[in-house]
Protein backbone atom coordinates (compact mmCIF):
# COMPACT_ATOMS: atom_id res chain seq x y z
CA UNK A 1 -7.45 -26.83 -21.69
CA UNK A 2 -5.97 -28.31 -25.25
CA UNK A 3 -2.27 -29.53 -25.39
CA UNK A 4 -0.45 -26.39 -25.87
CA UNK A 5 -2.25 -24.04 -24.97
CA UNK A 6 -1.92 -21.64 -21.47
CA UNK A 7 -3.60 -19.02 -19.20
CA UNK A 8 -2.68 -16.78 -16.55
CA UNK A 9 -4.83 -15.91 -13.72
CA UNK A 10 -4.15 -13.01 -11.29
CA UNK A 11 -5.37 -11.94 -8.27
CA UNK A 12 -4.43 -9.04 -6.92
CA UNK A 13 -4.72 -6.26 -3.98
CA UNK A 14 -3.19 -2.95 -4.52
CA UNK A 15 -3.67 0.31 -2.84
CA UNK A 16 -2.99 3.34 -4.53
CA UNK A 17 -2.20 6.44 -2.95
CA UNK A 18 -4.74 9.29 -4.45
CA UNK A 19 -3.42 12.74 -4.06
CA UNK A 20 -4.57 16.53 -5.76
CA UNK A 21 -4.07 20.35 -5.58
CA UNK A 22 -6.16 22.40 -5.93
CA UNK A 23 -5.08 25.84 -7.54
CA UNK A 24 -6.79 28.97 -9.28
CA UNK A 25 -6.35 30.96 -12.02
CA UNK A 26 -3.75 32.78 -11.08
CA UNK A 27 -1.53 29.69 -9.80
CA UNK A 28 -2.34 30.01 -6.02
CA UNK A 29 -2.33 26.92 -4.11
CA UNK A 30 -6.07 26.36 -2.56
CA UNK A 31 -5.89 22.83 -0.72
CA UNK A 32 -4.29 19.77 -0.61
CA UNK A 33 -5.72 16.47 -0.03
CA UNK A 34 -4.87 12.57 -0.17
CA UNK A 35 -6.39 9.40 0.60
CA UNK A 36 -5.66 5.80 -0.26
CA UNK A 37 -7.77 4.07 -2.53
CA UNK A 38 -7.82 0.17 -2.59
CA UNK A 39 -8.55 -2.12 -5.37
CA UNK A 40 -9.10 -5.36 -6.01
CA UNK A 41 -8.56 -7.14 -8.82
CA UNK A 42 -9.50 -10.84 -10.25
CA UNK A 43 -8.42 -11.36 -14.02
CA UNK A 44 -8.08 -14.08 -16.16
CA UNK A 45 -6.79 -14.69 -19.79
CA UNK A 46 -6.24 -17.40 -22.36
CA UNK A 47 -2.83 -17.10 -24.14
């Protein structure tokens, strides 16, 4: 890297919690459902 210069590098594990409804037309409720939903992430960036 040049004098000065800088960068940030991540990594990161996150789990997201995924949840939906499921309704009709007329506004009744159908089904529920959730489920977790991991991600992994690696990023890097010159600043």
């Amino acid at each position: 890297m040049l004098p000065g210069s800088s960068a940030v590098m991540t990594f990161d594990k996150v789990d997201y919690d995924i949840s939906v409804a499921l309704f009709d037309a007329a506004g009744e409720l159908h089904g529920v459902a959730r489920a977790p939903c991991p991600v992994r992430r690696f990023g890097r960036a010159r600043c």
